[in-house]
N, C-alpha and C. Protein backbone atom coordinates (compact mmCIF):
# COMPACT_ATOMS: atom_id res chain seq x y z
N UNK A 1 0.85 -1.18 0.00
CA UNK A 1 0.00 0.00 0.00
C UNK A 1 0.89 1.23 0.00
N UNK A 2 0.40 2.56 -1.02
CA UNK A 2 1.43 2.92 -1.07
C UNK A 2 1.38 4.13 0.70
N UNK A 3 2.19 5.22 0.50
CA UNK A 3 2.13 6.30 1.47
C UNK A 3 0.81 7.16 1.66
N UNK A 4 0.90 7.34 0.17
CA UNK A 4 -0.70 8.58 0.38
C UNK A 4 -1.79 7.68 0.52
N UNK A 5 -2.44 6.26 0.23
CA UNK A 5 -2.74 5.46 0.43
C UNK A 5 -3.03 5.40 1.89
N UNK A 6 -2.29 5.31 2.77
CA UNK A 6 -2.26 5.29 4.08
C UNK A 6 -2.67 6.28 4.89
N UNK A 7 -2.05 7.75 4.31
CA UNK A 7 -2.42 9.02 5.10
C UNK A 7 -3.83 8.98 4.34
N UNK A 8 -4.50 9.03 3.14
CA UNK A 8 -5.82 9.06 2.91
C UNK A 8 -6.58 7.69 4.14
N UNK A 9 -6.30 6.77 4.39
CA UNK A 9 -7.26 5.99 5.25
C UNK A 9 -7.00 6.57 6.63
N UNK A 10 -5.75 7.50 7.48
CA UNK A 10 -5.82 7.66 8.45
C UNK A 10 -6.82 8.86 8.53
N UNK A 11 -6.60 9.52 7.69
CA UNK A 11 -7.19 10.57 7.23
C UNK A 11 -9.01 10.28 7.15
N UNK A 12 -9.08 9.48 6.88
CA UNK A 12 -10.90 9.81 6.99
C UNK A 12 -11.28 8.68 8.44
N UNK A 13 -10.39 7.65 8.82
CA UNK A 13 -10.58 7.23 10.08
C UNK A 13 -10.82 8.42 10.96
N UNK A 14 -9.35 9.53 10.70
CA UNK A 14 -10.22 10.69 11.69
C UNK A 14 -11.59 11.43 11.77
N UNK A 15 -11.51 11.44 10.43
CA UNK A 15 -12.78 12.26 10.78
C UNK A 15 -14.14 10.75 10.98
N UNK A 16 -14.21 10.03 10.61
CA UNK A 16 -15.19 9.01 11.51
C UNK A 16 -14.90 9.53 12.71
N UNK A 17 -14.24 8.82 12.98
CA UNK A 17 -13.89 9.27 14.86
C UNK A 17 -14.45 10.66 15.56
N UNK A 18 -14.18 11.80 14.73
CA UNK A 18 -14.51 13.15 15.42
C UNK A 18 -16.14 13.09 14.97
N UNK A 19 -17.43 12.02 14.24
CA UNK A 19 -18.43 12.25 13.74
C UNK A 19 -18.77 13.93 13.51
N UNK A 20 -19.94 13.99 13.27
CA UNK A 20 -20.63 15.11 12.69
C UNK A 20 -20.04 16.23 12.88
N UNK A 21 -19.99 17.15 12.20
CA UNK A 21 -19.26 17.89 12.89
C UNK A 21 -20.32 19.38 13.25
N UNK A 22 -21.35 19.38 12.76
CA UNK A 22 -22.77 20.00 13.00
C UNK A 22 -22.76 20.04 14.39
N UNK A 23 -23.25 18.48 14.42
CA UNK A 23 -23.94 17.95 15.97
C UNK A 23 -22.58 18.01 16.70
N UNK A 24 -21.23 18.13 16.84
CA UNK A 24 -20.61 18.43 17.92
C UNK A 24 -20.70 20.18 18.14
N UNK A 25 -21.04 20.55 17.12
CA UNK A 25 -21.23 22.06 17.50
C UNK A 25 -22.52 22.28 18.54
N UNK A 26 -23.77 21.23 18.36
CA UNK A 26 -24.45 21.01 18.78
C UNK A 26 -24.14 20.45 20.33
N UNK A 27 -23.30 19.87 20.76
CA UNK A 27 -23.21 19.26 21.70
C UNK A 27 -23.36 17.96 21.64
N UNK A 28 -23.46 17.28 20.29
CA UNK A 28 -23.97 15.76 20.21
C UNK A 28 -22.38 15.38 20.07
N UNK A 29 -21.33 14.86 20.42
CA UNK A 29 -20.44 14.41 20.09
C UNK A 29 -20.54 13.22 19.13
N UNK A 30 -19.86 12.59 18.15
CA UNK A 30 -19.64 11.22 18.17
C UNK A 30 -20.74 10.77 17.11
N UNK A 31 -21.48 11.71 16.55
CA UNK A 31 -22.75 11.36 16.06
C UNK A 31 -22.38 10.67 14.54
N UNK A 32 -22.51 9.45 14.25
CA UNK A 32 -22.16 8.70 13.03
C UNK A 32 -22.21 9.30 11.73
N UNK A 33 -20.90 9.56 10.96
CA UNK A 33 -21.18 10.69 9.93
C UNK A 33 -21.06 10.06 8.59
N UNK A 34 -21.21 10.91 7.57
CA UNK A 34 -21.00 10.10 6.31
C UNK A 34 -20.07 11.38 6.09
N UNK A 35 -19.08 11.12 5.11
CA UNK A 35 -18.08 11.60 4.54
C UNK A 35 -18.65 12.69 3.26
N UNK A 36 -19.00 14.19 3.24
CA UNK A 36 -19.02 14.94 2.63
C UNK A 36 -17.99 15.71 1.87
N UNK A 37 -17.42 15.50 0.52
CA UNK A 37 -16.63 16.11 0.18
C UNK A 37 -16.79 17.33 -0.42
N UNK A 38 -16.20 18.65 -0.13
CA UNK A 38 -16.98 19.88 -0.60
C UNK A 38 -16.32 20.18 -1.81
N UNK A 39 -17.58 21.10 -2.01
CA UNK A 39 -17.38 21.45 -3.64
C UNK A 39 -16.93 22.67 -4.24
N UNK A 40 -16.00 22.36 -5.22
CA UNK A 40 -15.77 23.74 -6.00
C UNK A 40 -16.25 24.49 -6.95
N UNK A 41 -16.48 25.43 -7.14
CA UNK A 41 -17.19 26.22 -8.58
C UNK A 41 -16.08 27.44 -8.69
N UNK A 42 -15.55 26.78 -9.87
CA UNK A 42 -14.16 27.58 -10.39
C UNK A 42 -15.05 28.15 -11.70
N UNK A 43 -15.46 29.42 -12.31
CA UNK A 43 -15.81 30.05 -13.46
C UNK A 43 -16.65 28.73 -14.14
N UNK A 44 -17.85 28.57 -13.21
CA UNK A 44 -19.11 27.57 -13.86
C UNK A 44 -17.89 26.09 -14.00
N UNK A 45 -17.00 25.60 -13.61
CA UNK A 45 -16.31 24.25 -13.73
C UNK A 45 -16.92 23.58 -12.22
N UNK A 46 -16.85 22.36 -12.06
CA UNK A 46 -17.20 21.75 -10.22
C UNK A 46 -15.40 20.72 -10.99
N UNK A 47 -14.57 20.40 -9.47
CA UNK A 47 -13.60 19.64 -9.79
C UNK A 47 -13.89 18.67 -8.48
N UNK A 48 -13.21 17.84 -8.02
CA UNK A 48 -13.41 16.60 -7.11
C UNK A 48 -12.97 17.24 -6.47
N UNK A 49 -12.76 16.83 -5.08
CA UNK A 49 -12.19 17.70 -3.50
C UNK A 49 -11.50 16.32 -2.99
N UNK A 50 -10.53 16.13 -2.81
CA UNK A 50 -10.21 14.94 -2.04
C UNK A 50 -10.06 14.09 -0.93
N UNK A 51 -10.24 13.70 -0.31
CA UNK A 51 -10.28 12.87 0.92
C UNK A 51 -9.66 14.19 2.33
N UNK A 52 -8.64 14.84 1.55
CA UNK A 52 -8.28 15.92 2.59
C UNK A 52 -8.90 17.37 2.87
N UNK A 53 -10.20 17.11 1.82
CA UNK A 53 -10.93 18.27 1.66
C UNK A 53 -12.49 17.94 1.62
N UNK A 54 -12.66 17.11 2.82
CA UNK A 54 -13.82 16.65 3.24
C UNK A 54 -14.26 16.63 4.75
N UNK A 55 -15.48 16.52 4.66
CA UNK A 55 -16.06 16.66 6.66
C UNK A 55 -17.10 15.83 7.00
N UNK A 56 -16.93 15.49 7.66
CA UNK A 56 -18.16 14.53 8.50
C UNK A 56 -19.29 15.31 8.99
N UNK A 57 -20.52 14.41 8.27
CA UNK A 57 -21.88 15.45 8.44
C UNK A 57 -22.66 14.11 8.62
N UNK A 58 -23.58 13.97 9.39
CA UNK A 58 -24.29 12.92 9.27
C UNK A 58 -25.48 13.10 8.53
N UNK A 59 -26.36 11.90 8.26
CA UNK A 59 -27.25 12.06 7.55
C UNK A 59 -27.87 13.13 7.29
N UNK A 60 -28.67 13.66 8.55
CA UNK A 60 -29.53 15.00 8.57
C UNK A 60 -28.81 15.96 8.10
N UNK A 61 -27.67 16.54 8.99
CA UNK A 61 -26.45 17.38 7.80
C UNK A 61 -26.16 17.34 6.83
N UNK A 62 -26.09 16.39 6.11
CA UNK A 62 -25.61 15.64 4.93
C UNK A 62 -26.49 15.52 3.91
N UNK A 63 -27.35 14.50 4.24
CA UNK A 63 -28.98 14.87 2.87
C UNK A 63 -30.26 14.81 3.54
N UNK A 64 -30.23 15.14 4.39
CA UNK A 64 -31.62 15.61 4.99
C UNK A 64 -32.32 16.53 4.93
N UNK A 65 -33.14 16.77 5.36
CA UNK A 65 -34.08 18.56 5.40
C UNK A 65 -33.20 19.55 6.15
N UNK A 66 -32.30 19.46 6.85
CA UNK A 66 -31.33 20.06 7.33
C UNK A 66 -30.18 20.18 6.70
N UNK A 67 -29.58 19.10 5.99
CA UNK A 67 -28.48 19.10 5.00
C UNK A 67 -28.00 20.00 4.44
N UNK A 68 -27.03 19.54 4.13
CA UNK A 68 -26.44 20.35 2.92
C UNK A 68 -26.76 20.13 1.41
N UNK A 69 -26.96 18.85 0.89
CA UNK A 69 -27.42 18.73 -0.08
C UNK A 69 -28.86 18.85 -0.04
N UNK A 70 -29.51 18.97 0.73
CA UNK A 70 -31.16 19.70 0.47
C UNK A 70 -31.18 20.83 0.37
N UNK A 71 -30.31 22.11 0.94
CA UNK A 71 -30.13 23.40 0.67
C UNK A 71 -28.82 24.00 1.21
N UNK A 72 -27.99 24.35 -0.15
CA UNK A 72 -26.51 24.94 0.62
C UNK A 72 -27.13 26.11 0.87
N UNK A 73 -27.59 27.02 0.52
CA UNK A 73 -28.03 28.50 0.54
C UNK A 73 -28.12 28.46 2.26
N UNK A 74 -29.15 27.60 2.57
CA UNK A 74 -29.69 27.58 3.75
C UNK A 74 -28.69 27.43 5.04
N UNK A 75 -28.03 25.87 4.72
CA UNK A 75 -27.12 25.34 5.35
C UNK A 75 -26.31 26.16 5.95
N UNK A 76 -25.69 26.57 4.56
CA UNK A 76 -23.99 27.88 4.70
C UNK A 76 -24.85 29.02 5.76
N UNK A 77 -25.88 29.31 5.61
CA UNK A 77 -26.11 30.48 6.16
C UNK A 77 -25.82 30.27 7.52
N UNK A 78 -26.66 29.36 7.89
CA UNK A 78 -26.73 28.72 9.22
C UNK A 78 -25.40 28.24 10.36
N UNK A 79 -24.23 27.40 9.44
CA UNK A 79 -23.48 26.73 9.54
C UNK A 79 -21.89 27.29 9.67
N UNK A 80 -22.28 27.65 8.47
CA UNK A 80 -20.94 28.97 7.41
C UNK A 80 -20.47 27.49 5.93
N UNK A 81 -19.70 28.62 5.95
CA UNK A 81 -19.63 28.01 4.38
C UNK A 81 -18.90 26.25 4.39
N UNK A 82 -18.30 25.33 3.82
CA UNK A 82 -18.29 24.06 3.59
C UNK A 82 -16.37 24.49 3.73
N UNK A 83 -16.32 25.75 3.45
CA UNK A 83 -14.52 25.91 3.65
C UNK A 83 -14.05 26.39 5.23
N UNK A 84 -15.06 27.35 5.71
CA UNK A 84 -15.21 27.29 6.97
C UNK A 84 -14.90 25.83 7.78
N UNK A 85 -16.12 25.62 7.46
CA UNK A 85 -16.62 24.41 8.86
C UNK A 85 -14.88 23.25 7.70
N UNK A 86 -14.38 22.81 7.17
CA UNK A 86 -13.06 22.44 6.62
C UNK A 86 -12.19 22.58 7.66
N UNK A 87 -11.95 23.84 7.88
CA UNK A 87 -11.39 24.51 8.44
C UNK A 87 -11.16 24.05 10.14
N UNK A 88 -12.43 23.90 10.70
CA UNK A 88 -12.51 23.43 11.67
C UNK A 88 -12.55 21.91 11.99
N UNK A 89 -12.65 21.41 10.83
CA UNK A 89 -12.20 19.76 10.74
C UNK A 89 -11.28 19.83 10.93
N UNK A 90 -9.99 20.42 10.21
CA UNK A 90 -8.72 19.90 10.06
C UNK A 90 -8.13 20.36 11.30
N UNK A 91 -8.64 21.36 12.28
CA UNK A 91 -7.98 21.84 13.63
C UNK A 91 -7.89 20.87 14.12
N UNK A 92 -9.19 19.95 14.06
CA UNK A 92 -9.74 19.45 15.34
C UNK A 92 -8.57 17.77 14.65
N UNK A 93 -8.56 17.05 13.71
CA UNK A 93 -8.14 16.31 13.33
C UNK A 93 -6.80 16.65 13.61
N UNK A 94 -5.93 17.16 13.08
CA UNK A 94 -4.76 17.81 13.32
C UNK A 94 -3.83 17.91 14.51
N UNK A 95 -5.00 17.66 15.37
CA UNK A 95 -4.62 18.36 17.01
C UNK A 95 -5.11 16.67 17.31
N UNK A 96 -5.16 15.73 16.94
CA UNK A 96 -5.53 14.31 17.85
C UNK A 96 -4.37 13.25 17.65
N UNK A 97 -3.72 12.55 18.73
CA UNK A 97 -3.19 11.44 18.10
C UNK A 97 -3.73 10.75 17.16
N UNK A 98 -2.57 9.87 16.91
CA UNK A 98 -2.96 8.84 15.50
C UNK A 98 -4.23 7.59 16.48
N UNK A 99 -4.66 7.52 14.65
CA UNK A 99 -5.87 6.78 14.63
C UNK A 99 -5.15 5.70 15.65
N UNK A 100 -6.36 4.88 16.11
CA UNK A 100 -5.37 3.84 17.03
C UNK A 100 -6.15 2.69 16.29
C-alpha cells in the first residue's frame, strides 16, 4: 500500500472518529457521519475535493431537510460556508493522536 494510500485511510478514520461535525457544535459528540466532500465552482467548472478536503456530516447534515445537499443556501447560512466548517475539521483532526 502505497504512502498517500495510508495518510488518505488515516485521514478519513479521523474524521469518523470526530463524527458530525454539525452535531458536535451542537453538543452531540460522536454522532455517526457520512463523509461529505466539498465542492468547487471555479468560473461555472465543479472539480473533485479529495479525501483531505472533506467533513463529516451525518445524515440529517448531509442529505436531509437540514443538510447540505437539500439546501446549501440555507445550510452555509446557518453553519458557514463548507470551507469554513473544513477549516474546523482539520484543527480538530490535526490536534488528535494517530488513529489507534
Amino acid at each position: 500500500m502505497s504512502t498517500k494510500s495510508i495518510k488518505n485511510k488515516k485521514h478519513l478514520a479521523r474524521l469518523f472518529d470526530l463524527g458530525c461535525i454539525i452535531c458536535k457544535k451542537l453538543g452531540f459528540p460522536n454522532s455517526p457521519p457520512q463523509i461529505h466532500h466539498i465542492k468547487y465552482k471555479d468560473l461555472g467548472m465543479s472539480r473533485k475535493a479529495s479525501d483531505f478536503e472533506a467533513i463529516p456530516l451525518c445524515f440529517l447534515h448531509h442529505l436531509g431537510k437540514e443538510g447540505y445537499h437539500y439546501s446549501p443556501k440555507k445550510f452555509n447560512a446557518k453553519w458557514g460556508s463548507q470551507k469554513e466548517l473544513l477549516q474546523e475539521v482539520l484543527t480538530y483532526v490535526n490536534n488528535t493522536d494517530d488513529v489507534k
